[in-house]
C-alpha atoms as a PDB file:
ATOM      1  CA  UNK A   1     139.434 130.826  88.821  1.00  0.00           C
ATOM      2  CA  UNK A   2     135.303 130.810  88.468  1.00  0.00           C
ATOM      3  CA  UNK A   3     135.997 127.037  86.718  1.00  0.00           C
ATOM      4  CA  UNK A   4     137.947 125.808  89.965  1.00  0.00           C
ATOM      5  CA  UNK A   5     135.581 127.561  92.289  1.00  0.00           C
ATOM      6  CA  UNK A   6     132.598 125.391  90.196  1.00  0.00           C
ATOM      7  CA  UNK A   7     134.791 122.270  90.326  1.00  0.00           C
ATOM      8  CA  UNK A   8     135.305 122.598  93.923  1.00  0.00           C
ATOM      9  CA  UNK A   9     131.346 122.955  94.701  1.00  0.00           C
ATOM     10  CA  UNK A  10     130.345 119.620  92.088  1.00  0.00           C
ATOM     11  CA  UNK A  11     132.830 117.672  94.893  1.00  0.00           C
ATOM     12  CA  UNK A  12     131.748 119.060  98.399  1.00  0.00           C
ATOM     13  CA  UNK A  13     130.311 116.534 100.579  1.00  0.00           C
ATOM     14  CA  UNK A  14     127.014 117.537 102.924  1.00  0.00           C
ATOM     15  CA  UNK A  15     128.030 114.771 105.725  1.00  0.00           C
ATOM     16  CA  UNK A  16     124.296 113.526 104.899  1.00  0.00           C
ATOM     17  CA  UNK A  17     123.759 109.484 106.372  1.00  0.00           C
ATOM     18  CA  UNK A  18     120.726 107.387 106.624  1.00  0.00           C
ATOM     19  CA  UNK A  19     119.900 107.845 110.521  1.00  0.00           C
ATOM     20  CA  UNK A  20     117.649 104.972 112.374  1.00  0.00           C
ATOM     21  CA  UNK A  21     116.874 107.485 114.936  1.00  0.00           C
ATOM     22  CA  UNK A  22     116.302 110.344 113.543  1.00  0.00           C
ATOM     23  CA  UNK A  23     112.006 110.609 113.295  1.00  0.00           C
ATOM     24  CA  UNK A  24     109.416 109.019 115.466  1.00  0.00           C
ATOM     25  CA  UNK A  25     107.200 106.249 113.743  1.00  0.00           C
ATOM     26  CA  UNK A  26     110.078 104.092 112.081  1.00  0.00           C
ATOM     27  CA  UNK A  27     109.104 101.214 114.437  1.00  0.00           C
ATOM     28  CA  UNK A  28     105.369 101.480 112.811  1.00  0.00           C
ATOM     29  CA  UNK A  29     106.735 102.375 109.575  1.00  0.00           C
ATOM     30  CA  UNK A  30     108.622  99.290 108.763  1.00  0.00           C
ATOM     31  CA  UNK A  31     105.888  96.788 109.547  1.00  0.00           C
ATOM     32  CA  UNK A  32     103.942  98.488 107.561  1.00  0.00           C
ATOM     33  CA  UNK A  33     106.009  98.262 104.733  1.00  0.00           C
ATOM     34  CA  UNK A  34     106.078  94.154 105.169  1.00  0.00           C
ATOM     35  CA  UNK A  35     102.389  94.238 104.921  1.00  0.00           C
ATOM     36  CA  UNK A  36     102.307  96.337 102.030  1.00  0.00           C
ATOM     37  CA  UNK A  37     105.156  93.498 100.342  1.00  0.00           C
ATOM     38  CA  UNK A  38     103.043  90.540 101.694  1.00  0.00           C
ATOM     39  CA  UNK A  39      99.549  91.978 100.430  1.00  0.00           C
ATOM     40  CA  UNK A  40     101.500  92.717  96.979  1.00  0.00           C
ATOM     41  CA  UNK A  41     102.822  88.962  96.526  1.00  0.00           C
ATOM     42  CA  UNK A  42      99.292  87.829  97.824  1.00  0.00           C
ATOM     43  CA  UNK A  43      97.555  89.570  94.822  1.00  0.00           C
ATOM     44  CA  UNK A  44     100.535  88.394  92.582  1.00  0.00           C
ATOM     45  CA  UNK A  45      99.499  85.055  93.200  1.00  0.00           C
ATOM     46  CA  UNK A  46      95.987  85.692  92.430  1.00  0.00           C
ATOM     47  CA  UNK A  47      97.449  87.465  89.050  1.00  0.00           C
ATOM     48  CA  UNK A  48      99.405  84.878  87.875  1.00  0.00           C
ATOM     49  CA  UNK A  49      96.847  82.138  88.498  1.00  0.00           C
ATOM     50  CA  UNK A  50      94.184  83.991  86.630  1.00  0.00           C
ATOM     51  CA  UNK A  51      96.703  84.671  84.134  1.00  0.00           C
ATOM     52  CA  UNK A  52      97.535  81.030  83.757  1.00  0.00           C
ATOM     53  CA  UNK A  53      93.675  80.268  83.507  1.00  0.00           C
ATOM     54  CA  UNK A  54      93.732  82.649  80.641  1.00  0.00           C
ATOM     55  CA  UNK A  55      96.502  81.089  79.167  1.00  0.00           C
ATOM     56  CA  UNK A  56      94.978  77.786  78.964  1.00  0.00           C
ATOM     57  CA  UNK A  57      91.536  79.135  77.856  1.00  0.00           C
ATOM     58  CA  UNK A  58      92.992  80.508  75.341  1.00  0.00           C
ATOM     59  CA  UNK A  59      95.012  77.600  74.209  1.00  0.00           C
ATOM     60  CA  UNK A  60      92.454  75.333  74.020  1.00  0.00           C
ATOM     61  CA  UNK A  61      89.587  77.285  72.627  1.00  0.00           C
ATOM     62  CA  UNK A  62      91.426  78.579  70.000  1.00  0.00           C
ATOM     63  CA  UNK A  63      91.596  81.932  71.525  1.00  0.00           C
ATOM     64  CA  UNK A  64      94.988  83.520  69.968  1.00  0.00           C
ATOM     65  CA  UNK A  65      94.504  86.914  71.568  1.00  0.00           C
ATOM     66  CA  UNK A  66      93.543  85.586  75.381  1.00  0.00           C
ATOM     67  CA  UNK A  67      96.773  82.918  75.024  1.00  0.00           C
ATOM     68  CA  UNK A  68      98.799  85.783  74.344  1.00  0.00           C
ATOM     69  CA  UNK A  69      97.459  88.123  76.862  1.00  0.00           C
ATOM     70  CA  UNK A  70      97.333  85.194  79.367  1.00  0.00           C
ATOM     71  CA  UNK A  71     101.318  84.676  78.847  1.00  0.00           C
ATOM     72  CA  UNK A  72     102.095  88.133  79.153  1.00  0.00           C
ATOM     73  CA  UNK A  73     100.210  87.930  82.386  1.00  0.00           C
ATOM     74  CA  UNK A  74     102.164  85.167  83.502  1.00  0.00           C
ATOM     75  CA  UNK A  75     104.875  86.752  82.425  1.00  0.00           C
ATOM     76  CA  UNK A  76     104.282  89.982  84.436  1.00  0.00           C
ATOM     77  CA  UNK A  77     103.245  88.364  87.523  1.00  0.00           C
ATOM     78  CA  UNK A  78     106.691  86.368  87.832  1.00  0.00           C
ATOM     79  CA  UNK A  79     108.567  89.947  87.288  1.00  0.00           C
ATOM     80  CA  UNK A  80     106.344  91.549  90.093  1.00  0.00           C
ATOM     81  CA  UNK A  81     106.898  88.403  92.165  1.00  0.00           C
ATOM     82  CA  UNK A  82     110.580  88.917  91.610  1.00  0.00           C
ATOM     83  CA  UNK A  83     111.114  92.667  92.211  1.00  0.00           C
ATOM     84  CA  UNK A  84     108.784  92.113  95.471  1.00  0.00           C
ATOM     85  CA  UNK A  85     110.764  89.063  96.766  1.00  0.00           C
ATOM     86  CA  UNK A  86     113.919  90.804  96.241  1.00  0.00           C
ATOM     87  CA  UNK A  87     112.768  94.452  96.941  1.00  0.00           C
ATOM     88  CA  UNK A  88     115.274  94.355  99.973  1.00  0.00           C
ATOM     89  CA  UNK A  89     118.168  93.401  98.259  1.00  0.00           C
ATOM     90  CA  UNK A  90     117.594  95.036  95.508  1.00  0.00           C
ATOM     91  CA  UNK A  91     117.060  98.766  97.721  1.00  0.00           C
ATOM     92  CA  UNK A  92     120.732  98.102  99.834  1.00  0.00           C
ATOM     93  CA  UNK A  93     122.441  96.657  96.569  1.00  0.00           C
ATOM     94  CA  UNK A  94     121.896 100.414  95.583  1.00  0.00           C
ATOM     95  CA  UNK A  95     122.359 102.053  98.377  1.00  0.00           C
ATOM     96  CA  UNK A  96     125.575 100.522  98.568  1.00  0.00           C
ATOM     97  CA  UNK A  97     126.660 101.777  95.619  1.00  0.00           C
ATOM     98  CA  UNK A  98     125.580 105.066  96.169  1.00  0.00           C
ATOM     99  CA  UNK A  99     127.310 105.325  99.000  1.00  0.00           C
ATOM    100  CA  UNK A 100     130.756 104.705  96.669  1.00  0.00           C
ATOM    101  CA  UNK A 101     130.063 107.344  94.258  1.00  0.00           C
ATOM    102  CA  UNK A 102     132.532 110.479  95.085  1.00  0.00           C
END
């Protein structure tokens, strides 16, 4: 009976929902966070064009480390662009499947 009374626990549900409401601020809040996005893909921009400066440095002086470091750069900056670009999409594709585990 201990076994069913842990089984029965693992599946309860707290009734727990995101709430728009719920605290003062969220009308600051969310600006905020679109200034935080826009000054990150700002200084991803600056990033990757260093990093493609680097790249070409590199390249044409000979430089094997700096080419490598400048395409791993480049590299990194297009991921960060990504995940910032699609940090919205990418927070309620989850949260939409969290909301269908049981």
């Amino acid at each position: 009976m201990y076994l069913a009374d842990q089984v029965i626990q693992l599946a309860y549900d707290p009734g727990i929902r995101p709430n728009e409401g719920g605290l003062p601020g969220l009308s600051v809040l969310k600006p905020v966070m679109g200034s935080i996005n826009l000054f990150g893909l700002i200084a991803v921009v600056g990033a990757l064009a260093i990093s493609a400066g680097v790249w070409a440095w590199g390249h044409h002086s000979g430089g094997h480390q700096a080419e490598a470091n400048g395409k791993k750069g480049v590299l990194v900056s297009a991921g960060a662009a990504l995940l910032l670009g699609a940090a919205n999409g990418v927070v309620a594709f989850f949260s939409t499947l969290g909301t269908q585990v049981h």
